[in-house]
Protein backbone atom coordinates (compact mmCIF):
# COMPACT_ATOMS: atom_id res chain seq x y z
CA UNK A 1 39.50 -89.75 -47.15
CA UNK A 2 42.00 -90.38 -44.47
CA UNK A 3 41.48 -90.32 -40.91
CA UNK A 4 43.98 -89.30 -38.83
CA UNK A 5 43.89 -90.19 -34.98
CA UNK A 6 46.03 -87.46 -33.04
CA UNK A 7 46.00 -87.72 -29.21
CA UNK A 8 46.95 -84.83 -27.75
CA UNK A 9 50.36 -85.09 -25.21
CA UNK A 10 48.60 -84.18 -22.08
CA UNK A 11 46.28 -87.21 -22.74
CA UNK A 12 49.27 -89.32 -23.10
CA UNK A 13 50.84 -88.07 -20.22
CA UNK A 14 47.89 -88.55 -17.79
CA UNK A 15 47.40 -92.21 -19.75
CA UNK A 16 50.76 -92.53 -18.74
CA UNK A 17 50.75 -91.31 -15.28
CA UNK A 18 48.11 -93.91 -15.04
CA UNK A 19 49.92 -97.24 -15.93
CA UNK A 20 53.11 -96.17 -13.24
CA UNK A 21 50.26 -96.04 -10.75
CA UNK A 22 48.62 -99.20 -11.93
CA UNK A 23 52.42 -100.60 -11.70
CA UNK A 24 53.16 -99.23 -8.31
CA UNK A 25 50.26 -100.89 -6.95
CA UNK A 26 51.31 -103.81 -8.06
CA UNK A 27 54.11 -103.94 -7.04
CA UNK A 28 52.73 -102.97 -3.17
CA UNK A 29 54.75 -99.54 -3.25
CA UNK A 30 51.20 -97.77 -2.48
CA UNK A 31 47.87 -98.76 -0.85
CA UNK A 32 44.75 -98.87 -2.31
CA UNK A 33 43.46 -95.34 -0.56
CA UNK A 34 46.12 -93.64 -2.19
CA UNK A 35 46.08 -95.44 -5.32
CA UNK A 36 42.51 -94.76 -5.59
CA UNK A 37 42.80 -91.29 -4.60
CA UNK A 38 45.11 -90.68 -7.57
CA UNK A 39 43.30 -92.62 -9.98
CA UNK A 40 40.20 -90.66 -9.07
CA UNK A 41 42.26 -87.33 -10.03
CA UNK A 42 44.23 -88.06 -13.07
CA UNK A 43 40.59 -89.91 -14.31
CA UNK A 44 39.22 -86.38 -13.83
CA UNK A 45 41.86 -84.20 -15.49
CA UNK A 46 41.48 -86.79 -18.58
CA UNK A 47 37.67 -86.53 -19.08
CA UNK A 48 38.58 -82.64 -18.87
CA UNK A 49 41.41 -83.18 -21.57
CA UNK A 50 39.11 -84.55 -23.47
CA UNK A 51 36.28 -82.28 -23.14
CA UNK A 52 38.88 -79.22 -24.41
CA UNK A 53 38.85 -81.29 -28.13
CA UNK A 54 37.55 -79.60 -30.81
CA UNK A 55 38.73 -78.62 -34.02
CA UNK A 56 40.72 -75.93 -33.25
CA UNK A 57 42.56 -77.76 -30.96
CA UNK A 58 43.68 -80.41 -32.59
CA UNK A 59 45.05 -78.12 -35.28
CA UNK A 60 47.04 -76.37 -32.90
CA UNK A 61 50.56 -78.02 -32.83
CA UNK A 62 51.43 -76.89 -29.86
CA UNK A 63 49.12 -79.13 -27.62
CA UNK A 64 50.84 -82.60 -29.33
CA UNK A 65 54.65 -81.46 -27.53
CA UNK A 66 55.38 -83.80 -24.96
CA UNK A 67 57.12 -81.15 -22.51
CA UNK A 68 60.10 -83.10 -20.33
């Protein structure tokens, strides 16, 4: 049996999305209030992301396009 581990882009993205902030802070580009602030959203949308998983959903192909 072989397991495949697919992470779906808009995990990726917001994973992503995550390390720039990490980076920017840093790097003193933001404060901590807004570095926070974000964190606290994009944390958010990701436990939602992941809530949406289910079989159907990962056999969509769709949901693995990274869009640019």
């Amino acid at each position: 049996m072989k397991t495949i581990n697919n992470l779906p882009s808009r995990i990726i993205e917001i994973e992503t999305s995550i390390k720039l902030l990490e980076y920017l802070k840093r790097t003193s580009v933001i404060d901590d209030g807004m570095y926070n602030f974000c964190i606290n959203k994009l944390m958010n949308k990701l436990t939602l992301e992941k809530s949406k998983i289910d079989d159907d959903y990962i056999s969509n192909i769709d949901n693995y396009k990274i869009l640019t």
